[in-house]
Each structure stands twice: as C-alpha cells, then as structure tokens.
C-alpha atoms as a PDB file:
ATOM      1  CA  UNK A   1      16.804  -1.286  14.931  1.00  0.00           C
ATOM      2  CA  UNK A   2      18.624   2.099  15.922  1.00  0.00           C
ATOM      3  CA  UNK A   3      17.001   4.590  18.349  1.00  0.00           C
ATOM      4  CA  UNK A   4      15.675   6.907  15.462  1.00  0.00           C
ATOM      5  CA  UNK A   5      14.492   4.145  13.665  1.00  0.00           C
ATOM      6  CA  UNK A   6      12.413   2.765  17.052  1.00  0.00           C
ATOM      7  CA  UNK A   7      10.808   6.395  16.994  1.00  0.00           C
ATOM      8  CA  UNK A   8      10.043   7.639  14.321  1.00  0.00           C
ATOM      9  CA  UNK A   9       8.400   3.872  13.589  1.00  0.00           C
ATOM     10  CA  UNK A  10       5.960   4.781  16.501  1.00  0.00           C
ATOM     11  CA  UNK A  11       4.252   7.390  13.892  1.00  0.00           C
ATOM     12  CA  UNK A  12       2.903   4.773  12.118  1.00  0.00           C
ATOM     13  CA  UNK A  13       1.121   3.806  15.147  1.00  0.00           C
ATOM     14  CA  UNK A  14      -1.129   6.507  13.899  1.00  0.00           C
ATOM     15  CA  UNK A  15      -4.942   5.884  11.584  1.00  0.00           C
ATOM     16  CA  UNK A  16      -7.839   7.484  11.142  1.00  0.00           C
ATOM     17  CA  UNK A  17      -9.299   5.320  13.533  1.00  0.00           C
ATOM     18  CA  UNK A  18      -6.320   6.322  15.921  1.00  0.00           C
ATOM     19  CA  UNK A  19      -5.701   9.643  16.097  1.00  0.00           C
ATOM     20  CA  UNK A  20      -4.881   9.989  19.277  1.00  0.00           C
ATOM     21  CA  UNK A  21      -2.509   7.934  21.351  1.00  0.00           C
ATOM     22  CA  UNK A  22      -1.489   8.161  24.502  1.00  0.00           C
ATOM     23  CA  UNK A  23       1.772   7.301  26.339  1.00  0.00           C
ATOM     24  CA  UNK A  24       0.444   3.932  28.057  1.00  0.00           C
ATOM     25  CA  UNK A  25      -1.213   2.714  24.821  1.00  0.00           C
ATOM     26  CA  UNK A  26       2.178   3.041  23.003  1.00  0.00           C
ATOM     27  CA  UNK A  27       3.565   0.973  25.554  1.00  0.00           C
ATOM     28  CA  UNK A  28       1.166  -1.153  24.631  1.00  0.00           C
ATOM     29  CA  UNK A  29       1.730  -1.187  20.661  1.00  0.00           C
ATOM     30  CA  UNK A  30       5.483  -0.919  20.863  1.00  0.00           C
ATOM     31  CA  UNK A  31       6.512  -3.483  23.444  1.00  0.00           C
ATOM     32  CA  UNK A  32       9.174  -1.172  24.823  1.00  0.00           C
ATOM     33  CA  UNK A  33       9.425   0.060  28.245  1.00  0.00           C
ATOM     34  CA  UNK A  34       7.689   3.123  29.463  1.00  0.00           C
ATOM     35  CA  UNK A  35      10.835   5.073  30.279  1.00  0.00           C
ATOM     36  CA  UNK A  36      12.194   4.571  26.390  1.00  0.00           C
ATOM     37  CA  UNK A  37       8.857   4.925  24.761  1.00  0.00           C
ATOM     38  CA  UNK A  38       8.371   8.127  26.777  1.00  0.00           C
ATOM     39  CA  UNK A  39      12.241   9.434  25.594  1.00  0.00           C
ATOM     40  CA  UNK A  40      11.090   9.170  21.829  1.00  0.00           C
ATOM     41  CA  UNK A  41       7.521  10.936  22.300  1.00  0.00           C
ATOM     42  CA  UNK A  42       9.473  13.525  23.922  1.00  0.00           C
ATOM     43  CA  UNK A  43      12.165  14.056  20.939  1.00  0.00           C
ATOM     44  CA  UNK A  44       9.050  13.524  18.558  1.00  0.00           C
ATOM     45  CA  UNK A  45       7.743  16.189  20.334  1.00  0.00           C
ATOM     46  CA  UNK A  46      10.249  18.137  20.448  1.00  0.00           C
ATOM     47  CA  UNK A  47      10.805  18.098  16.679  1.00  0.00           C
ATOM     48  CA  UNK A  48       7.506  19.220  15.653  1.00  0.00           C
ATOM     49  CA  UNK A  49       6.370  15.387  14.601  1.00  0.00           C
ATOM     50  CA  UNK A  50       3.992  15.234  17.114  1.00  0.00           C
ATOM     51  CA  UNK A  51       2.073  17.208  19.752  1.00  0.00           C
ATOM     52  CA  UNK A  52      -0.047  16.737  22.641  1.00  0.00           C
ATOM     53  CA  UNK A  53      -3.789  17.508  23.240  1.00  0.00           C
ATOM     54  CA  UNK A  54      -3.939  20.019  26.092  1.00  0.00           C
ATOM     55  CA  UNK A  55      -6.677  18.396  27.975  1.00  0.00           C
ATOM     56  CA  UNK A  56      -5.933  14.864  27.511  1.00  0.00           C
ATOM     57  CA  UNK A  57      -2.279  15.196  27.082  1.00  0.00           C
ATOM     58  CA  UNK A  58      -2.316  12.024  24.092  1.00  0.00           C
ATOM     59  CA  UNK A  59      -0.124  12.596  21.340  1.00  0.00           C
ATOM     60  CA  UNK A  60      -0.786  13.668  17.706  1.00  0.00           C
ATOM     61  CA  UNK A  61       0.758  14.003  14.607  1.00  0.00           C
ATOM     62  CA  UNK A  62       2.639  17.183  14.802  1.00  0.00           C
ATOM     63  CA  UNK A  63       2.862  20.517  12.524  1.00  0.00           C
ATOM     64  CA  UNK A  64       6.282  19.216  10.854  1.00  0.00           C
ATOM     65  CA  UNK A  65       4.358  16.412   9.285  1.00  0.00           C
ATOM     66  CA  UNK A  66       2.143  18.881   7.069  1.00  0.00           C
ATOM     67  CA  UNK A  67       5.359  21.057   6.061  1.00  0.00           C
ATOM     68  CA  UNK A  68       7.720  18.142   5.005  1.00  0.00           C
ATOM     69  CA  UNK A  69       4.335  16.735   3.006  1.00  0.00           C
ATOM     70  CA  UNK A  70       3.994  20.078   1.341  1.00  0.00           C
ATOM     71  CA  UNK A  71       7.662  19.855   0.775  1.00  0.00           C
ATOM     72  CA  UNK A  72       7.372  16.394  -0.476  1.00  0.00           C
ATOM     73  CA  UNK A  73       4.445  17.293  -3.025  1.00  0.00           C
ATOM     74  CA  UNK A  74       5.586  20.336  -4.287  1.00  0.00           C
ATOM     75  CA  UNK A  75       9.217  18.296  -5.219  1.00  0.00           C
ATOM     76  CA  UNK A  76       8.157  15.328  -6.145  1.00  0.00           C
ATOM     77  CA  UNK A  77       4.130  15.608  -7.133  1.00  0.00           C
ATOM     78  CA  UNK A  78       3.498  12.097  -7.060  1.00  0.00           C
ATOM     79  CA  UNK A  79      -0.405  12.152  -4.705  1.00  0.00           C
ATOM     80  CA  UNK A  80      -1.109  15.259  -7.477  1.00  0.00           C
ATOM     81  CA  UNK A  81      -0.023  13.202 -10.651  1.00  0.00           C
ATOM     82  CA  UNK A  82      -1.540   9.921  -9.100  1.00  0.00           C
ATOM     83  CA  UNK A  83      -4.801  11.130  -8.448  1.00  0.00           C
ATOM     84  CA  UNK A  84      -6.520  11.634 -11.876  1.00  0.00           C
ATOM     85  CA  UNK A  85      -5.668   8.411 -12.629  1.00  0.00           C
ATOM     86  CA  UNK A  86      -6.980   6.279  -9.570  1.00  0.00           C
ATOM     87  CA  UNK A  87     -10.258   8.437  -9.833  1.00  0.00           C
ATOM     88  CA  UNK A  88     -10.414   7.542 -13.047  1.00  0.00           C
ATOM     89  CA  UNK A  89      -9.767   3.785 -12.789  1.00  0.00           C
ATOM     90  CA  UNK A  90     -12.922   3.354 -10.070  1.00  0.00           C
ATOM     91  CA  UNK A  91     -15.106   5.765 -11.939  1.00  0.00           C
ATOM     92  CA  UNK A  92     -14.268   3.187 -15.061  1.00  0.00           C
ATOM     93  CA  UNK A  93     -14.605  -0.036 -12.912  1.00  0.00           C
ATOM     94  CA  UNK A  94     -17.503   1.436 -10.558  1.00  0.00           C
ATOM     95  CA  UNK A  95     -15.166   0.062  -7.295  1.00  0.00           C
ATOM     96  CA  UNK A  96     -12.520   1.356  -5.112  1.00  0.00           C
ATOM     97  CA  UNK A  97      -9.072   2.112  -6.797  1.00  0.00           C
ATOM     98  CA  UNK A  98      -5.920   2.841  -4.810  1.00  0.00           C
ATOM     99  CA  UNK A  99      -2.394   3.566  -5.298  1.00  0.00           C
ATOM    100  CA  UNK A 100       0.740   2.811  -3.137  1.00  0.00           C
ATOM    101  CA  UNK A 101       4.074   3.394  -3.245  1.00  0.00           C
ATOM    102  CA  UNK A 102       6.544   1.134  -1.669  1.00  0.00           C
ATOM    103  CA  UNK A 103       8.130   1.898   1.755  1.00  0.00           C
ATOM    104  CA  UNK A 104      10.620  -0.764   3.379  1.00  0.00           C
ATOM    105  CA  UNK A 105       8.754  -3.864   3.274  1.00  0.00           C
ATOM    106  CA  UNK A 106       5.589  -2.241   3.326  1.00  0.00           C
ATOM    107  CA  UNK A 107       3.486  -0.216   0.917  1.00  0.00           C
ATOM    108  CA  UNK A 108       2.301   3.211   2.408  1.00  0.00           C
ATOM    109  CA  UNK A 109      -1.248   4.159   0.427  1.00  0.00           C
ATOM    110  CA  UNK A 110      -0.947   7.282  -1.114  1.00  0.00           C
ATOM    111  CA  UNK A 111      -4.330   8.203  -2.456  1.00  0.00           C
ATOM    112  CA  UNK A 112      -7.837   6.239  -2.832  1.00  0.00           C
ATOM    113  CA  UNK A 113     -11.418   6.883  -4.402  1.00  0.00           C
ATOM    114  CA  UNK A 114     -14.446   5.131  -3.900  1.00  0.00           C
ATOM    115  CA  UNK A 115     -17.295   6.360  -6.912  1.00  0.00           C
ATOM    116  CA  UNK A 116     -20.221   5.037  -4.411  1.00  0.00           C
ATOM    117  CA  UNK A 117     -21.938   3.333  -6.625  1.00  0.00           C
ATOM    118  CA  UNK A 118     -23.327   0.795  -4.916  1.00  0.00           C
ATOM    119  CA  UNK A 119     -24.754  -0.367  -1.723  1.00  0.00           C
ATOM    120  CA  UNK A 120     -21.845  -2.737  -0.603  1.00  0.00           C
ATOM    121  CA  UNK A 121     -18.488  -0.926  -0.385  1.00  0.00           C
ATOM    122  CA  UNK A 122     -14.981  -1.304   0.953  1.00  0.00           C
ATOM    123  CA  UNK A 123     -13.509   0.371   3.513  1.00  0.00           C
ATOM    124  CA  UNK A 124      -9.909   1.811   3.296  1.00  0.00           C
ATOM    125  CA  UNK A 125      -7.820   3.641   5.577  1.00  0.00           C
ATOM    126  CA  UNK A 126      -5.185   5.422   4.238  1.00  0.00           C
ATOM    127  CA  UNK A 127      -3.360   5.576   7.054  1.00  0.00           C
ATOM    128  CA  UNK A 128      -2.767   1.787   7.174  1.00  0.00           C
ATOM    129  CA  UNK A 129       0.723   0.211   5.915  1.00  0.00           C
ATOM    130  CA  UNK A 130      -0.350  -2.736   3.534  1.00  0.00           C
ATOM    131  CA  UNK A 131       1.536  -5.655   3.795  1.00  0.00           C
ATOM    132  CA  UNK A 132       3.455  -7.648   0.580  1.00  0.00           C
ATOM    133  CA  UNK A 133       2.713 -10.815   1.340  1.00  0.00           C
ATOM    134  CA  UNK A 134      -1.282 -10.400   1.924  1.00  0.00           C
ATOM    135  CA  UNK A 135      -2.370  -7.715  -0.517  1.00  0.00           C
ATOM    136  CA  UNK A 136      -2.839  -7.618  -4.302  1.00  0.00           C
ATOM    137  CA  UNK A 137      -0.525  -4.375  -4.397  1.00  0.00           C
ATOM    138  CA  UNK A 138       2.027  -6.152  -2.221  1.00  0.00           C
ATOM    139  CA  UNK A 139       2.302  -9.660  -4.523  1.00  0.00           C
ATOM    140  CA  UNK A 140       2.728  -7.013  -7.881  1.00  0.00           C
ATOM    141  CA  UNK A 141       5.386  -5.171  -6.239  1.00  0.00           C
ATOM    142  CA  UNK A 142       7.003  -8.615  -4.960  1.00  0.00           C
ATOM    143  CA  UNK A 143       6.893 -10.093  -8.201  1.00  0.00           C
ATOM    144  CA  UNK A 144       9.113  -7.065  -9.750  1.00  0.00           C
ATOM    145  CA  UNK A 145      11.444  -6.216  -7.081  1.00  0.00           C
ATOM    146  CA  UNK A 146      14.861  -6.973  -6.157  1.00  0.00           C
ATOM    147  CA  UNK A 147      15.548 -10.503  -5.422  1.00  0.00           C
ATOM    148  CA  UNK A 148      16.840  -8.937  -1.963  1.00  0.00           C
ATOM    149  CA  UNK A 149      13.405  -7.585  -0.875  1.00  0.00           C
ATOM    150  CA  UNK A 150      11.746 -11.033  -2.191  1.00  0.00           C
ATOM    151  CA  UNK A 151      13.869 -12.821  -0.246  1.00  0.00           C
ATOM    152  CA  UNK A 152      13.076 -10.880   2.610  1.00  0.00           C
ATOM    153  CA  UNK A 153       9.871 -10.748   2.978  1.00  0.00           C
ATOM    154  CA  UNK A 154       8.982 -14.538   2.489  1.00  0.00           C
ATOM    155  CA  UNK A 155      11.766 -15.201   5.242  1.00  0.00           C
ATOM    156  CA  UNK A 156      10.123 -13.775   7.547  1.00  0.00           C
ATOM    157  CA  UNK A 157       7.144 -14.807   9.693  1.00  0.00           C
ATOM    158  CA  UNK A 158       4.242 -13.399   8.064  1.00  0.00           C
ATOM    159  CA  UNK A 159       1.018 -12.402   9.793  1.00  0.00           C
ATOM    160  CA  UNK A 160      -2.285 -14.198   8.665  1.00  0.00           C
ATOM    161  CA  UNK A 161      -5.569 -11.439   8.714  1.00  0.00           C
ATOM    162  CA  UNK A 162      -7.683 -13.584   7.869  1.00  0.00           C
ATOM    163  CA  UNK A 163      -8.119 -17.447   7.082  1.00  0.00           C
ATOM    164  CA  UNK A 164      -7.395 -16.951   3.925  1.00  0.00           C
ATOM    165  CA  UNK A 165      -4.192 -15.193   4.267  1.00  0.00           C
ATOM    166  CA  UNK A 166      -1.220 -17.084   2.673  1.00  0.00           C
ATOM    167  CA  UNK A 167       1.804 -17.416   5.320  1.00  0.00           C
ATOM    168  CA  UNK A 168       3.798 -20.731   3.325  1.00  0.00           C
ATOM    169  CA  UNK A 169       6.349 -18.946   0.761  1.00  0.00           C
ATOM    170  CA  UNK A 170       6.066 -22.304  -1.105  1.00  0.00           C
ATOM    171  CA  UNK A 171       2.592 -21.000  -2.176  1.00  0.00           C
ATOM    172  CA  UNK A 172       3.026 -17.444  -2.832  1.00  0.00           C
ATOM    173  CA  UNK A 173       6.112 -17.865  -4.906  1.00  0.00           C
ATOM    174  CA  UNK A 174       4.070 -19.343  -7.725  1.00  0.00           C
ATOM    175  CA  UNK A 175       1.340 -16.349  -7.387  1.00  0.00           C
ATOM    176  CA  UNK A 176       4.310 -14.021  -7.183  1.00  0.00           C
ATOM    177  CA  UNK A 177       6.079 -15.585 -10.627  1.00  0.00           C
ATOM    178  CA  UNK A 178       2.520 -15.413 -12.246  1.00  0.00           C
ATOM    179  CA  UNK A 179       2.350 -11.531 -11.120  1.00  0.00           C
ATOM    180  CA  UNK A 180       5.460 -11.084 -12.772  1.00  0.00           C
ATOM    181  CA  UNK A 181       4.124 -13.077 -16.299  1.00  0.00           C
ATOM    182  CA  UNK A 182       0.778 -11.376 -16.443  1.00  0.00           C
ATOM    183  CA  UNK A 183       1.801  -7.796 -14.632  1.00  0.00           C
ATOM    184  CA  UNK A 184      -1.717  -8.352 -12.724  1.00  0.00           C
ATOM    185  CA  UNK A 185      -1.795 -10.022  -9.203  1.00  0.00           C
ATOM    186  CA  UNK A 186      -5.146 -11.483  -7.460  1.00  0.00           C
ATOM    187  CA  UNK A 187      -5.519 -12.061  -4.257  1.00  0.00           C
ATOM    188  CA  UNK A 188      -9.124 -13.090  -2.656  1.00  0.00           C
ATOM    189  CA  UNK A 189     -10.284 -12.579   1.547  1.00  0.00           C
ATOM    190  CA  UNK A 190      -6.806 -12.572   2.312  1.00  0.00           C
ATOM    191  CA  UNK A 191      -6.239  -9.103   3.933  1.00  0.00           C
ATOM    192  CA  UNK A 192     -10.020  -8.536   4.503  1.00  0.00           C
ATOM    193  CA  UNK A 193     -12.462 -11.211   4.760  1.00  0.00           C
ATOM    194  CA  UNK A 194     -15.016  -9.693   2.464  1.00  0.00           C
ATOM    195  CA  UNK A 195     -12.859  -8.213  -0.350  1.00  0.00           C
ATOM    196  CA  UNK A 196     -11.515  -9.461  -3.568  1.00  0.00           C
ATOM    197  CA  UNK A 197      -8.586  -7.148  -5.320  1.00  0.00           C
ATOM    198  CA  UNK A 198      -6.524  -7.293  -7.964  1.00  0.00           C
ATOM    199  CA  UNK A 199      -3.210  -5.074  -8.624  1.00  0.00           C
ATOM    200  CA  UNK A 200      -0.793  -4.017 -11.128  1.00  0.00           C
ATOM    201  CA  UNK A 201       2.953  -2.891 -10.681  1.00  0.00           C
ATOM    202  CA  UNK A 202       4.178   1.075 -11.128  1.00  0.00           C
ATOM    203  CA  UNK A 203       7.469   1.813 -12.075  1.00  0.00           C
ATOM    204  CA  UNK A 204       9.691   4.821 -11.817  1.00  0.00           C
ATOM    205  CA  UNK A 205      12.464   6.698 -14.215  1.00  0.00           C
ATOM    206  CA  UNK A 206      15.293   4.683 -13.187  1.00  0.00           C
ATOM    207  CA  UNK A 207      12.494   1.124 -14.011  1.00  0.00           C
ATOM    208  CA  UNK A 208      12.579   0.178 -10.623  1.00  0.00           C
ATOM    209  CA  UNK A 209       9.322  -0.774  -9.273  1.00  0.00           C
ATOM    210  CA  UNK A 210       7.921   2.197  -6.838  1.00  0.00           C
ATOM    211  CA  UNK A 211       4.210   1.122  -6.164  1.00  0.00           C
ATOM    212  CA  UNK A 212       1.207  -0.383  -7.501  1.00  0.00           C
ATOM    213  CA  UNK A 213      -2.528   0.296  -8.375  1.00  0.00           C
ATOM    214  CA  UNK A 214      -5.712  -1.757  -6.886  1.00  0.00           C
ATOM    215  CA  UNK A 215      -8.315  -2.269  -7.466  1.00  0.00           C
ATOM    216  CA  UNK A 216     -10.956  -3.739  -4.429  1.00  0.00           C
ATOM    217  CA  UNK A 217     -14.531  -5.100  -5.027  1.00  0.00           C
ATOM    218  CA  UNK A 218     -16.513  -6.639  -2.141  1.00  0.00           C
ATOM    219  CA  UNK A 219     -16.203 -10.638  -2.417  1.00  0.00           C
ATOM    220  CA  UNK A 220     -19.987 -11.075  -3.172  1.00  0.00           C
ATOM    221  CA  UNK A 221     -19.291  -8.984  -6.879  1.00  0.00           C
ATOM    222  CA  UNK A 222     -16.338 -10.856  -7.741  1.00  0.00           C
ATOM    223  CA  UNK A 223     -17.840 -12.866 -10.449  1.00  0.00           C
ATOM    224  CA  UNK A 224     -15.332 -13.482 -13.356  1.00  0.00           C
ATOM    225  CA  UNK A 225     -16.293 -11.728 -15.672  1.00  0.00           C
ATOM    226  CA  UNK A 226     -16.537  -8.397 -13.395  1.00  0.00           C
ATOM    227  CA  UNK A 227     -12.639  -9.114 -12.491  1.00  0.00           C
ATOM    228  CA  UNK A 228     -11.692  -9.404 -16.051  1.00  0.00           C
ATOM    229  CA  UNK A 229     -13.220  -6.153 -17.181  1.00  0.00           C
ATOM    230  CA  UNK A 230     -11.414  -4.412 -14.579  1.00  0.00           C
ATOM    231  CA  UNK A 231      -7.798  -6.205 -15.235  1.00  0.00           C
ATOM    232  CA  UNK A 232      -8.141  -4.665 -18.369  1.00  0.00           C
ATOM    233  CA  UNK A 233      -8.829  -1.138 -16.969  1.00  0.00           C
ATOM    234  CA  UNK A 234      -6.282  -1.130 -13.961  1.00  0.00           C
ATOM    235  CA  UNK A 235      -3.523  -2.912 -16.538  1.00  0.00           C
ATOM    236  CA  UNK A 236      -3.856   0.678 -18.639  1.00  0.00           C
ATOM    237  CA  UNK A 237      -4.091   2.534 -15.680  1.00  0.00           C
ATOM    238  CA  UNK A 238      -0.937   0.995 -14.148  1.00  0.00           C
ATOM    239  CA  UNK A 239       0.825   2.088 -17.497  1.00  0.00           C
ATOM    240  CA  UNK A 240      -0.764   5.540 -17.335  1.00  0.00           C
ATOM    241  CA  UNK A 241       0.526   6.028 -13.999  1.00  0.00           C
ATOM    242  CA  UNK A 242       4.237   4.929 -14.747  1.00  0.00           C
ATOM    243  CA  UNK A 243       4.279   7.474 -17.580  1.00  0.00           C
ATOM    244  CA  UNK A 244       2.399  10.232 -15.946  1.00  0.00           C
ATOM    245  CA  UNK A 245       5.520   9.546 -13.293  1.00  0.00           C
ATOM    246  CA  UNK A 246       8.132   9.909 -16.053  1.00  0.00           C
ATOM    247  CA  UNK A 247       9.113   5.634 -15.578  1.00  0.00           C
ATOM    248  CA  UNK A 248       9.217   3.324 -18.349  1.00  0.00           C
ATOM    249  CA  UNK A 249       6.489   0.101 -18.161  1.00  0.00           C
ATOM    250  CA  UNK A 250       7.844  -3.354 -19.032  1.00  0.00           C
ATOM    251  CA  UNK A 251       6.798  -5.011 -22.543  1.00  0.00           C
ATOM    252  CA  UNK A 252       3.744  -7.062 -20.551  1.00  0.00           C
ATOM    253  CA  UNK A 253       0.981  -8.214 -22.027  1.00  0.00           C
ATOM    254  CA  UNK A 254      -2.995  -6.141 -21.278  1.00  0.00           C
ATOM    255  CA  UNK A 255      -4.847  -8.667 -20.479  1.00  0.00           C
ATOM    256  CA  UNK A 256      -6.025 -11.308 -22.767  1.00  0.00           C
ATOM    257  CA  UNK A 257      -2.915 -11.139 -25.007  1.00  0.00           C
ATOM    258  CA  UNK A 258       0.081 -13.209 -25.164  1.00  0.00           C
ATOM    259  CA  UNK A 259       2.934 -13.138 -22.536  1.00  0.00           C
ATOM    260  CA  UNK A 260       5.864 -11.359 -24.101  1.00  0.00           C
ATOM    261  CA  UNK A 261       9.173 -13.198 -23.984  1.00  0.00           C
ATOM    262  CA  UNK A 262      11.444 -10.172 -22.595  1.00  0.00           C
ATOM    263  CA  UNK A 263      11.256  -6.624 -21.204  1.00  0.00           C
ATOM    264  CA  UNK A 264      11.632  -3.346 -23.152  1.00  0.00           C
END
C-alpha cells in the first residue's frame, strides 16, 4: 500500500459513533508507528481533509470533504437520484432500505431510511464500510462482478462478526452463484446478530455492477412470507434505481418467475 493510500485510508477510521479521533487512538486502529501516523494527519491536515478540535486537539473530518461531496453530487447526482427510491422501498416494506455503491472491496453506504414503524428497529451507520463477504449487498455485488474482484475477496481472510458469519469460500460460492440466478441475495445474523437482509444488484451505463439495494428486518420478523413480499419490492426497486442511474438491468427474473437463460 503506497503512502497516500495508508492516509487517506485513515479517514475511514471515521463513524458517527467516532467523530473524533485522536493521534494515539489512530495508532491504535492503524498499526503504524506514531511518527508515520502523525506525518499523514499532518498532510491530511494540511489539505483541508481533516482538522483538529481546538481544545482537545483530536482530529475531524475536514472542510475539503463537504466541497469535493458537493462537487461529487452536483456531477454525478447519484445520493439525490437514489434517495426517492430507498425511501420508497422501506415505506413499501415498512423496514430499513439502504443503498451502496461499491468502493474497492468494500461497499461505502450512500443513503438509508428507516419509516419507524415499529418497535424493534435496526441500526445503521452510514459511515460504516460493509463488507462483501458478510452482507446481503456485498454477496449481490459479488455475484455480478468481475471474476477479478470475486477472486479476491474469497482469497482473502475474511473477518467473522458474528457466529453466523460465513468465512469458507466453499460455502459462499454457491450463495454467490444463486445471487447471480435469482438477482436477490439473503443473508441471516451474519453481519449483525439480530438482523435478517436481503439485497439486489445496481448497475451502471457501461452494465457494470456499481452497488446494491437492502433491505434489513430485525431477525424476530423474518418469517417467510414477510421476506418474500419484500424480494418482490426491493427486486423493482433495484431496477428502478439502475434506470433512474441511466444503467441497463440484466434479463432476471422478479421474484417468483422463471430464471431467464441469458442477459439482455
């Protein structure tokens, strides 16, 4: 990994729940020494990515983040366009909808909505990187990537969150070939121990696969017939969102149908 690589990765050291980090902590998350770690907060600094609190003197995200996302938005609208239809796939399914897009080996959440309709919800941090391997968005980006990225990613040693996380590429690459038959994923108490999800794949212009949409229902609600209702909707959101983004969706079946034999 080069040396701008190594910092700027230390932004995504950043959450909600972390706003604020200071130069011993990112010792601590990095693994580096505290001379280098110090040399990148100070170019990050420098550069208007972050900024330190005057009293405590922890870092922050910096100014430059909000003017390269306003740049980002106002070039290529994609939190704007996704939006409507997220909202509209957990108003529809009464749970929490989400949509990534795909950064690295990672997915980076773009936008989320929760309707509140019930007493049990899910929480969801933006600000987290979702991995492939252990998320319903991950395993329906997988299943339509490059061979490369597949490759990848199951190569490597992959974390377990919970007990239920899948680490032996021997049994995701069946759930990954049925992601790519179906165009749904479903994944259950693997990233979070109390949360069932199911996603869908979103392609861009060029029919690359850019993202996904999720939907995430607390564990005790995921009867059957509650996940099948809501394959439906998130399948026709998932195409929704791949037009509204000017990409082309593969000839999949909606749920319930029969597998088509080729792609558009």
């Amino acid at each position: 990994m080069g040396t701008i690589s190594k910092a700027l990765e230390m932004l995504n050291c950043f959450s909600r729940k972390r706003p604020e980090i200071g130069l011993s902590e990112f010792v601590r998350l990095t693994g580096r020494d505290k001379a280098t770690v110090h040399r990148h907060l100070v170019e990050l600094e420098q550069n208007g990515f972050l900024e330190q609190h005057p009293v405590t003197r922890a870092y922050r995200l910096g100014p430059a983040i909000l003017r390269l996302t306003g740049v980002r938005e106002a070039t290529n609208p994609v939190r704007s366009i996704l939006r409507p239809v997220v909202t509209g796939l957990a108003q529809e399914t009464g749970e929490l909808a989400h949509a990534s897009l795909l950064q690295g080996q990672m997915l980076s959440p773009v936008f989320h909505f929760d309707p509140q309709m019930h007493g049990i919800k899910v929480n969801f941090d933006e600000a987290e990187l979702l991995p492939l391997h252990a998320t319903s968005s991950g395993l329906a980006v997988l299943a339509f990537a490059e061979e490369r990225l597949r490759r990848e990613v199951l190569a490597a040693n992959l974390d377990a969150f919970t007990p239920n996380t899948i680490v032996d590429p021997e049994k995701l690459t069946p759930l990954i070939a049925s992601a790519r038959r179906t165009g749904l994923s479903h994944l259950d108490r693997t990233y979070d121990e109390e949360v069932t999800s199911q996603g869908a794949p979103v392609f861009g212009a060029a029919g690359e696969v850019i993202g996904a949409l999720s939907v995430a229902v607390p564990s005790v609600r995921a009867q059957p017939d509650r996940l099948s209702e809501i394959s439906v909707a998130l399948a026709t959101a998932a195409r929704s969102a791949t037009r509204s983004l000017g990409g082309t969706y593969p000839d999949l079946p909606l749920p319930g149908q029969t597998d088509p034999s080729h792609f558009s």
